[in-house]
C-alpha atoms as a PDB file:
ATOM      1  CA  UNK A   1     -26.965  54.156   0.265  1.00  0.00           C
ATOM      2  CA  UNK A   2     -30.223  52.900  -1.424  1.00  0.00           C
ATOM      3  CA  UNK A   3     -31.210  49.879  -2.816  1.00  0.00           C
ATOM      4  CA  UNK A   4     -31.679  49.680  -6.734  1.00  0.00           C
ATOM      5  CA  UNK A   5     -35.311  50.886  -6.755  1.00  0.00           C
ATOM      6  CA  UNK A   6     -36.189  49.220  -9.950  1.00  0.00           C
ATOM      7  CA  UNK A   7     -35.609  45.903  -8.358  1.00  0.00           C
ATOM      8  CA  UNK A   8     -32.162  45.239 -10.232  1.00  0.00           C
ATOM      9  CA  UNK A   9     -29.735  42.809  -8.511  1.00  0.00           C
ATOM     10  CA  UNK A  10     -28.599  43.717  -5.257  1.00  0.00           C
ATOM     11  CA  UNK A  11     -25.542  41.502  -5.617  1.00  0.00           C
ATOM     12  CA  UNK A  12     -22.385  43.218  -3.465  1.00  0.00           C
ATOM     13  CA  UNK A  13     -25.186  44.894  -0.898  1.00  0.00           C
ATOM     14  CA  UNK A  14     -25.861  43.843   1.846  1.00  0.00           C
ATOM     15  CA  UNK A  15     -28.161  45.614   4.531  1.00  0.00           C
ATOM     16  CA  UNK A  16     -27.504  49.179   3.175  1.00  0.00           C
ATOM     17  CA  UNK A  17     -23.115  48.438   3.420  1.00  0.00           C
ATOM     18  CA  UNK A  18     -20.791  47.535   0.561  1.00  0.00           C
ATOM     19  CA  UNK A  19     -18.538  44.789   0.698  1.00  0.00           C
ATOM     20  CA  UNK A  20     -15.893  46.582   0.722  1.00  0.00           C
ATOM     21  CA  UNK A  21     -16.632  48.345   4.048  1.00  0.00           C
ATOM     22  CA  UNK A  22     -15.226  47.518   7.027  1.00  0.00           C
ATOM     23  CA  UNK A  23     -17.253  44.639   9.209  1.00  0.00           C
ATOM     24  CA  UNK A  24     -19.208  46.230  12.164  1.00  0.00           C
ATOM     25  CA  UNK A  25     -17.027  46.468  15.420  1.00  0.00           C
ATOM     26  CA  UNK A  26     -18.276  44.041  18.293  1.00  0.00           C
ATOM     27  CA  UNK A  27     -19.521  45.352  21.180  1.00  0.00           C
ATOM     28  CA  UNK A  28     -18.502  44.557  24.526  1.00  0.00           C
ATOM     29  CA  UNK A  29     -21.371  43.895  27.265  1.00  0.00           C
ATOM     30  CA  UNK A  30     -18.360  43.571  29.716  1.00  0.00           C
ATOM     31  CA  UNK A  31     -14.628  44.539  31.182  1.00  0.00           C
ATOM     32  CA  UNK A  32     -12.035  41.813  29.505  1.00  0.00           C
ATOM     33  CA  UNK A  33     -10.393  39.779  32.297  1.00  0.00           C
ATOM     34  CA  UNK A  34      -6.586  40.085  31.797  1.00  0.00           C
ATOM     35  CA  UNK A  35      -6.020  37.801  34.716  1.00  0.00           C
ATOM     36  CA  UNK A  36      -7.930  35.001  32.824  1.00  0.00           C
ATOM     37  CA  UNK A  37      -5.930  31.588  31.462  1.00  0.00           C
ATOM     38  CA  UNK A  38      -4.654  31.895  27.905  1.00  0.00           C
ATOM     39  CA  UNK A  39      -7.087  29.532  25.543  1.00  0.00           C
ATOM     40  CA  UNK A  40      -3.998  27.887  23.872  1.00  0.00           C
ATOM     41  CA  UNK A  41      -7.260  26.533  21.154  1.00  0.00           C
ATOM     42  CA  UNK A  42      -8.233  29.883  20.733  1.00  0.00           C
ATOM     43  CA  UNK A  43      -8.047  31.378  17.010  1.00  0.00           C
ATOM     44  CA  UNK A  44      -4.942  33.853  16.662  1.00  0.00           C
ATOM     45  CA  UNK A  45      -5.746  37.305  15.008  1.00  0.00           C
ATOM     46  CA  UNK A  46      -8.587  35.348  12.988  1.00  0.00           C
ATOM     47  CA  UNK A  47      -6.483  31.791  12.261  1.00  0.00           C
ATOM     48  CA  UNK A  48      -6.526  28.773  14.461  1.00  0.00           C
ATOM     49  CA  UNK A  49      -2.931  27.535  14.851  1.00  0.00           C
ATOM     50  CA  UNK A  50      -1.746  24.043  12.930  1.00  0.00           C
ATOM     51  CA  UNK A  51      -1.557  21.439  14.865  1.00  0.00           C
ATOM     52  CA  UNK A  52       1.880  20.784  16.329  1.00  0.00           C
ATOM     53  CA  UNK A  53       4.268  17.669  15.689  1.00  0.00           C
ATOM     54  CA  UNK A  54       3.558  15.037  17.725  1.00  0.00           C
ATOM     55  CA  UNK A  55       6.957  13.199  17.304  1.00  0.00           C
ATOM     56  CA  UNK A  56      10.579  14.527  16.391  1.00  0.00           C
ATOM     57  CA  UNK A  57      11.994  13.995  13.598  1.00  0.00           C
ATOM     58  CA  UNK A  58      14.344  11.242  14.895  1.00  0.00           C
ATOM     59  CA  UNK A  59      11.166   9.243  15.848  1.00  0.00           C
ATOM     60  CA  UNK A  60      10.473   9.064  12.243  1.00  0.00           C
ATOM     61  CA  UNK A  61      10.204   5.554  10.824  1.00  0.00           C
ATOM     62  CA  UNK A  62      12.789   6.123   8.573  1.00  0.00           C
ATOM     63  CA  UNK A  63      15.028   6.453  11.477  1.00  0.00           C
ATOM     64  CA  UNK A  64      13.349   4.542  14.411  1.00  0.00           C
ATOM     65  CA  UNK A  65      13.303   1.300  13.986  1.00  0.00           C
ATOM     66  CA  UNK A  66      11.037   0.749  17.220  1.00  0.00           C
ATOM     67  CA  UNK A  67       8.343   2.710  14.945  1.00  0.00           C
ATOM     68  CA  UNK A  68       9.529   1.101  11.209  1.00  0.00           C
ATOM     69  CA  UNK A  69       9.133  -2.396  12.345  1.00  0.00           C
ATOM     70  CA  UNK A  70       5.405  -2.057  12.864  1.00  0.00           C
ATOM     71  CA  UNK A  71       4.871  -0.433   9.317  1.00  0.00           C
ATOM     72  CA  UNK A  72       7.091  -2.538   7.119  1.00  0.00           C
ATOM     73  CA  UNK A  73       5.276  -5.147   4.464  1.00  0.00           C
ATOM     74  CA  UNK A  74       6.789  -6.754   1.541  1.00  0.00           C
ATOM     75  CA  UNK A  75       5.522  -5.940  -1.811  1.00  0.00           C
ATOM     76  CA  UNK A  76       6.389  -7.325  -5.168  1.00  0.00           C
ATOM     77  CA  UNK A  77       8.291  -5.236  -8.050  1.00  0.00           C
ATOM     78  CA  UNK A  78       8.346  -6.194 -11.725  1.00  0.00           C
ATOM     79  CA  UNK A  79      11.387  -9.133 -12.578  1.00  0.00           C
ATOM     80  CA  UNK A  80      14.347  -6.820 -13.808  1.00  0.00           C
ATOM     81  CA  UNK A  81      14.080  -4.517 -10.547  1.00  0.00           C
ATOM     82  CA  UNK A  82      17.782  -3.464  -9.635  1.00  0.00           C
ATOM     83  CA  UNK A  83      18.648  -3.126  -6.109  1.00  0.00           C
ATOM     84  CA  UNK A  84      20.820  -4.245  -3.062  1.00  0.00           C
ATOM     85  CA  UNK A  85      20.466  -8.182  -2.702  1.00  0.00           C
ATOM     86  CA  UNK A  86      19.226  -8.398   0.578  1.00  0.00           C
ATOM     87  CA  UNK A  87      20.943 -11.754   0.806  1.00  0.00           C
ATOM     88  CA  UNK A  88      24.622 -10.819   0.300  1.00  0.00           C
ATOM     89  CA  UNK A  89      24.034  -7.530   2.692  1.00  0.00           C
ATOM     90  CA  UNK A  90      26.750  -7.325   5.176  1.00  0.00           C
ATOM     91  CA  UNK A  91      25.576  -4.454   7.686  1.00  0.00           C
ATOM     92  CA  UNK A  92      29.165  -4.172   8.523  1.00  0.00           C
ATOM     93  CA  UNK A  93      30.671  -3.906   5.063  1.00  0.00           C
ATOM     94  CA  UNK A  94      27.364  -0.788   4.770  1.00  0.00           C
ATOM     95  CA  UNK A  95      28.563   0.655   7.958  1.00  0.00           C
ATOM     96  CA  UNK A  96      32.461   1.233   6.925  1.00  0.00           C
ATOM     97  CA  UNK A  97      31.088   3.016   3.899  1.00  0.00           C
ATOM     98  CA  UNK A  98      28.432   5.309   5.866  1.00  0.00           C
ATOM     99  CA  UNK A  99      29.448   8.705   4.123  1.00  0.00           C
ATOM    100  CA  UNK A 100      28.401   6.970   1.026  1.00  0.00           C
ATOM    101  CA  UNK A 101      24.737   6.419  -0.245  1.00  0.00           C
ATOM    102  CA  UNK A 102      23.057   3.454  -0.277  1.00  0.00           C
ATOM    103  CA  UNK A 103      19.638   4.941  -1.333  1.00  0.00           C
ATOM    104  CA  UNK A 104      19.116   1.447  -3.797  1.00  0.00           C
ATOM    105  CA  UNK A 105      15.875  -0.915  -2.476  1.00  0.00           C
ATOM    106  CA  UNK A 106      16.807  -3.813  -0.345  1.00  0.00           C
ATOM    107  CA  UNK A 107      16.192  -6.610  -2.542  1.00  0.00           C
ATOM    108  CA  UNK A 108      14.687  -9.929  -2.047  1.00  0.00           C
ATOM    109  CA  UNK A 109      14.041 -12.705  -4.114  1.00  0.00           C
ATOM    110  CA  UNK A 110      10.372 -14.043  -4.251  1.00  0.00           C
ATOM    111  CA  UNK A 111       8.586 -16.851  -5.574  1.00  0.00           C
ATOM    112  CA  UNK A 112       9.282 -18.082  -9.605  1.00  0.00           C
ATOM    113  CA  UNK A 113      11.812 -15.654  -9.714  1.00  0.00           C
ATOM    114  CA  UNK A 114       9.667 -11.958  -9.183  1.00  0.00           C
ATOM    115  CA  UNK A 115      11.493  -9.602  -7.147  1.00  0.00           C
ATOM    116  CA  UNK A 116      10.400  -8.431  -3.461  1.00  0.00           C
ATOM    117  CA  UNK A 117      10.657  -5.047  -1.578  1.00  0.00           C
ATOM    118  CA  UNK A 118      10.182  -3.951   1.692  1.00  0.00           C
ATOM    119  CA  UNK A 119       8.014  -0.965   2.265  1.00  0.00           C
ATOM    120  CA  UNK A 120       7.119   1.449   5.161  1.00  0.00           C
ATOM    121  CA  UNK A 121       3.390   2.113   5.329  1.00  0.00           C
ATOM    122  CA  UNK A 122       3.372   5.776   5.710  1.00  0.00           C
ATOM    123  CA  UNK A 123      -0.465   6.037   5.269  1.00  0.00           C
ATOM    124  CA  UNK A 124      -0.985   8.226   1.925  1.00  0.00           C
ATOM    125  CA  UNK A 125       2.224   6.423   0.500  1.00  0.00           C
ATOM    126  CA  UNK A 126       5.249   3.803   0.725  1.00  0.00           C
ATOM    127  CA  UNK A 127       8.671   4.584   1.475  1.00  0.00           C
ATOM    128  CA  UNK A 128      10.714   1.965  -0.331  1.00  0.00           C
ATOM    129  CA  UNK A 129      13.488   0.584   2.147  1.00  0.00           C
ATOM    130  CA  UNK A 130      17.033   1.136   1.229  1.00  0.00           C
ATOM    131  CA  UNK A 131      20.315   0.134   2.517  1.00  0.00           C
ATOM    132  CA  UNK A 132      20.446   3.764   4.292  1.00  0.00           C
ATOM    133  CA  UNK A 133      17.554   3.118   6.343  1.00  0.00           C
ATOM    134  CA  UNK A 134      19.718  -0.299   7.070  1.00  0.00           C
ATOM    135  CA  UNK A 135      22.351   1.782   8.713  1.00  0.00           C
ATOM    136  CA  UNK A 136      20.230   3.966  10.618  1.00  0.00           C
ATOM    137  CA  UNK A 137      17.497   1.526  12.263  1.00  0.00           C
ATOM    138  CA  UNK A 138      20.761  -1.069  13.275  1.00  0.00           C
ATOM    139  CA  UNK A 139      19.330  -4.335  12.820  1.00  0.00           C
ATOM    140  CA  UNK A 140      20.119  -7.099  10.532  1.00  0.00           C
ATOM    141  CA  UNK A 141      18.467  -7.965   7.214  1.00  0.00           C
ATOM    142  CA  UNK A 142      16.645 -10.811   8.721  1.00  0.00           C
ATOM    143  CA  UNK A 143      14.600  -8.812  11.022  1.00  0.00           C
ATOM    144  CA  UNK A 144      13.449  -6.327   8.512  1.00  0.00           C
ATOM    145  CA  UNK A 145      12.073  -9.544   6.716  1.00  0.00           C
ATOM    146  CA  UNK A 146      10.666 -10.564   9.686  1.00  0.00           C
ATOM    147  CA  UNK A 147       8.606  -7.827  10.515  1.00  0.00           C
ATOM    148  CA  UNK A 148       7.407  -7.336   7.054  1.00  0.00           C
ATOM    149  CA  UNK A 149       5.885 -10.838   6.867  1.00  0.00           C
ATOM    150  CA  UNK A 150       4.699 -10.585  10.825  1.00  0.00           C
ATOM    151  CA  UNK A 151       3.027  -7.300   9.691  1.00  0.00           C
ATOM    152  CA  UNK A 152       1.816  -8.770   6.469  1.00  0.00           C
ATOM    153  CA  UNK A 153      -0.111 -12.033   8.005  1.00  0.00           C
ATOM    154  CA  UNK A 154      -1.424  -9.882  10.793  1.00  0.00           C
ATOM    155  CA  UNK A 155      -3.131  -8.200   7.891  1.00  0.00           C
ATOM    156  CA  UNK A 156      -4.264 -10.833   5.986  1.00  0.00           C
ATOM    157  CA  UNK A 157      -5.649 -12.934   8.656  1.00  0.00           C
ATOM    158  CA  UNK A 158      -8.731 -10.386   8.830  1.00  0.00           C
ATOM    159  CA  UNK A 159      -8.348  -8.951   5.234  1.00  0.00           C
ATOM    160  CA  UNK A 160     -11.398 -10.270   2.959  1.00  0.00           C
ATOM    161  CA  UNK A 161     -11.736 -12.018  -0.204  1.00  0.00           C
ATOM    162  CA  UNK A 162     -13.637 -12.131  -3.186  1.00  0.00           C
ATOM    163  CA  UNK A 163     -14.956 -15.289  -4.265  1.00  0.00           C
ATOM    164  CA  UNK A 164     -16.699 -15.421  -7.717  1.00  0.00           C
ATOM    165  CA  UNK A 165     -18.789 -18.929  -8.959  1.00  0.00           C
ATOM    166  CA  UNK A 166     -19.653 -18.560 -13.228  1.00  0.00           C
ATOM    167  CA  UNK A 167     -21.190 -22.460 -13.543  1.00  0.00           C
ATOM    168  CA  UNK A 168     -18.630 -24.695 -12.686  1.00  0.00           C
ATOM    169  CA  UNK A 169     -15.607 -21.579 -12.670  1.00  0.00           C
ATOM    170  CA  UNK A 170     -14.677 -20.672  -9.532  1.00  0.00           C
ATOM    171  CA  UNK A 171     -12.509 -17.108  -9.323  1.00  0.00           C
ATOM    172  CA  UNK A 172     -10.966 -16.306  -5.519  1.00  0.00           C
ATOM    173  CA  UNK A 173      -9.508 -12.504  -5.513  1.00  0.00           C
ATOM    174  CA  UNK A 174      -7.577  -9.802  -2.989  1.00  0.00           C
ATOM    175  CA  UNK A 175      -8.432  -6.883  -3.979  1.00  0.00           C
ATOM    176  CA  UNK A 176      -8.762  -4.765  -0.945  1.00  0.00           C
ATOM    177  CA  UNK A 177      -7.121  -1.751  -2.607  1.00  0.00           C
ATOM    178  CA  UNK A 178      -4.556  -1.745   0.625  1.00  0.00           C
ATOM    179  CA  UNK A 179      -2.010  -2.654  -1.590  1.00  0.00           C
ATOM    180  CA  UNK A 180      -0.820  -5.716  -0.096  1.00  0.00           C
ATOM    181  CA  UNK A 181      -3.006  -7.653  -2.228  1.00  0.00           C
ATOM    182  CA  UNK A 182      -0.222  -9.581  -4.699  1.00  0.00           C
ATOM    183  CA  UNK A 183       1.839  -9.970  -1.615  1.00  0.00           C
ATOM    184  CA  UNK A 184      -0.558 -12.389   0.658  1.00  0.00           C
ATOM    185  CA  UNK A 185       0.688 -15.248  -2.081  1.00  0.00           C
ATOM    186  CA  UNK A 186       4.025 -15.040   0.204  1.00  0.00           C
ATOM    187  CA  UNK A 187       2.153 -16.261   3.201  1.00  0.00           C
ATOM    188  CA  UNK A 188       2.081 -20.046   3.462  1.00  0.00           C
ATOM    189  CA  UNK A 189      -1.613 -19.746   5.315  1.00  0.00           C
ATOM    190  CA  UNK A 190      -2.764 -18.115   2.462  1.00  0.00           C
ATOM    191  CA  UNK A 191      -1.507 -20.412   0.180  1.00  0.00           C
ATOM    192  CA  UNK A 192      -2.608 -23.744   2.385  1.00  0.00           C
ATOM    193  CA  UNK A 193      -6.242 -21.557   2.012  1.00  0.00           C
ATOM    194  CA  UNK A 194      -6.145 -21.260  -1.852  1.00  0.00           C
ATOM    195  CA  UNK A 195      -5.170 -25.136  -2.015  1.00  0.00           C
ATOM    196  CA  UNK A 196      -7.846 -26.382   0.296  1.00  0.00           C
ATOM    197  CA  UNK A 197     -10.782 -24.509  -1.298  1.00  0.00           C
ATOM    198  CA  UNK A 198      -9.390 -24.966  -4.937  1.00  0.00           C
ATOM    199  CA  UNK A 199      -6.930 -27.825  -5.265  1.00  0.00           C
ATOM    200  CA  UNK A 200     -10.205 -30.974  -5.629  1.00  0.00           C
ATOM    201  CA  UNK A 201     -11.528 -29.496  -8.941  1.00  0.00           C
ATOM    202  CA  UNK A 202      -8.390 -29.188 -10.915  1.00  0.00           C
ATOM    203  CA  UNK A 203      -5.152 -26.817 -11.085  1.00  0.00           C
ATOM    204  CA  UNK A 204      -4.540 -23.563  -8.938  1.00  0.00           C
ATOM    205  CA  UNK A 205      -3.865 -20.895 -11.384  1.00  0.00           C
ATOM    206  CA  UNK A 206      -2.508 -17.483 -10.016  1.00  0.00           C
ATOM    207  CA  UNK A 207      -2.027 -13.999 -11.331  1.00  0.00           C
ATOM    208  CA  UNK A 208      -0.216 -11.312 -10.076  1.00  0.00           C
ATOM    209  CA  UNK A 209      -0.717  -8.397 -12.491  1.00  0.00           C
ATOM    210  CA  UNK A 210      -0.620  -5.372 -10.464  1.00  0.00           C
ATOM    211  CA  UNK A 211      -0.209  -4.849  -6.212  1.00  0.00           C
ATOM    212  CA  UNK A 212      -3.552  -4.228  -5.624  1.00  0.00           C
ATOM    213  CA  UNK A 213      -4.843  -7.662  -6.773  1.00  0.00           C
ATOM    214  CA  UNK A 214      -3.987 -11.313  -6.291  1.00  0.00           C
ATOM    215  CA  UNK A 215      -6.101 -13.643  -8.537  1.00  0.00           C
ATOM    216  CA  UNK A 216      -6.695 -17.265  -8.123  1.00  0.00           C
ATOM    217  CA  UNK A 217      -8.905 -19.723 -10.436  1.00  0.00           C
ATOM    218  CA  UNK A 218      -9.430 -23.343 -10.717  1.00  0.00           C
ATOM    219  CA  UNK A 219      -8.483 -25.066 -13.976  1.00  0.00           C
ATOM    220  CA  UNK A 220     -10.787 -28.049 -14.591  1.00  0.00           C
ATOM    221  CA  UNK A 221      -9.383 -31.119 -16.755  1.00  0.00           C
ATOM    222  CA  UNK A 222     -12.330 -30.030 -19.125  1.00  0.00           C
ATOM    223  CA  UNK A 223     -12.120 -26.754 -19.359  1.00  0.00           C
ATOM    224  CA  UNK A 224      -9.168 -25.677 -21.784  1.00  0.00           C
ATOM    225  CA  UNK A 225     -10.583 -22.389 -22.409  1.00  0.00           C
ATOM    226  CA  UNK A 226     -10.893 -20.809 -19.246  1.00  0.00           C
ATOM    227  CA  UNK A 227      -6.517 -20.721 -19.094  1.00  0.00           C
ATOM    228  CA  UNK A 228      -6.759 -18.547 -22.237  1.00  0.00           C
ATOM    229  CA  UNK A 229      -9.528 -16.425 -20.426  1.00  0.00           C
ATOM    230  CA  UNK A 230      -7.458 -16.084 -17.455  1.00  0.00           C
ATOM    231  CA  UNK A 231      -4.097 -15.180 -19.383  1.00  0.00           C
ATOM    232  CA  UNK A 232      -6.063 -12.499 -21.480  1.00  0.00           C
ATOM    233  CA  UNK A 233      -7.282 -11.265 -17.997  1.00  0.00           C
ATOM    234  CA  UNK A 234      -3.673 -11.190 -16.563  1.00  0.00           C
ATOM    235  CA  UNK A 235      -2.776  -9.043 -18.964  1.00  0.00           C
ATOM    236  CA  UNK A 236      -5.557  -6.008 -19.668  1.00  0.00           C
ATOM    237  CA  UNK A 237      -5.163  -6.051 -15.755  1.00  0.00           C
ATOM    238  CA  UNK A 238      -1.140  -5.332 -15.323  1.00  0.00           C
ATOM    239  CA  UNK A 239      -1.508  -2.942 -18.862  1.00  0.00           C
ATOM    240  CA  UNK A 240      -3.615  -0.773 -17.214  1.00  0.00           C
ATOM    241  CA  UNK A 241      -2.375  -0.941 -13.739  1.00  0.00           C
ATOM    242  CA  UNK A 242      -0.413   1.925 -11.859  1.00  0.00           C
ATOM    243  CA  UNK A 243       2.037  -0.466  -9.940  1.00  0.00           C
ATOM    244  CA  UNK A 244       2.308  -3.573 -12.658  1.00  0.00           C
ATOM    245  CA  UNK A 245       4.173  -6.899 -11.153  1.00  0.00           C
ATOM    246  CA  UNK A 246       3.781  -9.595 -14.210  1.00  0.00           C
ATOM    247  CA  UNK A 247       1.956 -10.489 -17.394  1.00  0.00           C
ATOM    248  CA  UNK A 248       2.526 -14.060 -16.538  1.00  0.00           C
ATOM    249  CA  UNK A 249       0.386 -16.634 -15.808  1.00  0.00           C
ATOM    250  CA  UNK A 250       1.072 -19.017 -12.398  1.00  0.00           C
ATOM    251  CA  UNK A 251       0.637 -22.132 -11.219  1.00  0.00           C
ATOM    252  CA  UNK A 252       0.745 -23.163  -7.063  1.00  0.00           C
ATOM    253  CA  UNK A 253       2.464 -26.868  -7.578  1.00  0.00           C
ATOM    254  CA  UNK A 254       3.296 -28.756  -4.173  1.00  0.00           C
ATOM    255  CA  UNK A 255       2.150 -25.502  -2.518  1.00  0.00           C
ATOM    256  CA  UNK A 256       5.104 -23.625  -4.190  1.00  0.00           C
ATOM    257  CA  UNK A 257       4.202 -20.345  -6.860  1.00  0.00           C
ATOM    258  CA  UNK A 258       5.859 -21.474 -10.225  1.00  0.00           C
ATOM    259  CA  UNK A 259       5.279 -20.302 -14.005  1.00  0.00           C
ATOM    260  CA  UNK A 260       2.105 -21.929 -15.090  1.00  0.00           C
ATOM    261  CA  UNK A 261       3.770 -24.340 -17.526  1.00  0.00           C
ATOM    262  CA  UNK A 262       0.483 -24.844 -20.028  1.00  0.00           C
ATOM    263  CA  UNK A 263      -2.180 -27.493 -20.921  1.00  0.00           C
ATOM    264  CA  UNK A 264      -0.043 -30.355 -21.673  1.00  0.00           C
ATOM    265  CA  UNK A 265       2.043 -30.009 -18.141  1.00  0.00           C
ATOM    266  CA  UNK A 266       0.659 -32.718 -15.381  1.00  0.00           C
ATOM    267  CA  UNK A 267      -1.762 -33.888 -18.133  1.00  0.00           C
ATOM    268  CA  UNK A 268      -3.923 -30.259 -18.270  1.00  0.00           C
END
């Protein structure tokens, strides 16, 4: 077959050989050795094989606890979040009901009233923990909470922040896009941090608009304007946010997280 001798495009030939045609057979320079090892790596008819499962399905956090408790971290929900009340769960009470489903979120209560769930990290997403996974790991409600704030402060005690300085404004932010950003407000080092670097220049103003961001500004005596600044901030952020938590405004009074309560509260 020739080439177009007026120099036209030679696209779909290639060396005198369609592509359509068959690929050239490989020649052999020597005997194959039957007797030779299987390479269990080696490509099969032209496709490598997938790589197999390193762990049965029962070893699956949602049904080994001995895996789940390393994974678990708390993570805040928006206030009217329905659920099992992680308080008044009686694993017994679950356990004499086990044909039934108890696929609703275990249920905590956080700070100034927002709703807390417990998550298993599962690396591209969450898995939201329910009563069923309750029943299957065995262990009491306490020691799911435990390992979610163990696993949460082990985090955060190498997780970085973002400090921001506008004149005499000072902005301190989580936003490592891990998504326990909101959630590090549960920790009381974290809030004995916010209160030593913030609390001498005036209030300790928090927001927790979405999961991936915790927001923390000081409120001088003089400076009424920057609380309507932050507030407008809150609020574009949670709007546009995937996982919103709250529109609200907060306060950290005493060390506790409570609704900021305005200007005119503790003579602002």
């Amino acid at each position: 077959m020739e080439r177009d001798p007026q120099g036209g495009s030679d696209v779909g030939l290639d060396h005198g050989r369609e592509l359509g045609d068959e690929p050239p057979a490989a020649i052999r320079d020597a005997a194959p050795d039957y007797l030779a090892p299987i390479d269990e790596t080696a490509p099969v008819s032209g496709h490598t094989p997938a790589p197999g499962q390193p762990h049965s399905a029962a070893e699956a956090p949602e049904h080994d606890w001995t895996t789940a408790r390393d994974l678990i971290y708390p993570a805040f929900r928006p206030v009217g979040t329905q659920g099992l009340a992680l308080a008044s769960i009686d694993r017994e009470t679950l356990a004499a009901h086990a044909t039934q489903s108890h696929a609703q979120p275990l249920l905590d209560e956080g700070p100034a009233g927002l709703p807390v769930v417990y998550t298993i990290d599962a690396g591209a997403y969450d898995i939201v923990v329910n009563g069923d996974h309750l029943l299957s790991w065995g262990v009491e409600p306490a020691e799911v909470q435990d390992a979610a704030m163990r696993n949460l402060a082990s985090w955060s005690a190498t997780a970085p922040w973002t400090d921001e300085v506008s004149g005499d404004r000072r902005l301190i932010s989580s936003d490592t896009g891990n998504g326990w950003d909101a959630a590090r407000i549960l920790l009381p080092e974290v809030v004995a941090h916010l209160v030593e670097e913030l609390a001498s220049v005036g209030r300790i103003l928090v927001g927790l608009p979405e999961r991936h961001l915790l927001t923390v500004g000081s409120l001088r005596p003089d400076d009424a304007a920057f609380a309507a600044l932050f507030a407008d901030f809150v609020v574009e952020q949670s709007g546009g946010a995937d996982e919103p938590i709250d529109r609200r405004v907060f306060e950290l009074v005493d060390g506790r997280l409570v609704e900021f309560a305005g200007l005119d509260a503790a003579g602002g």
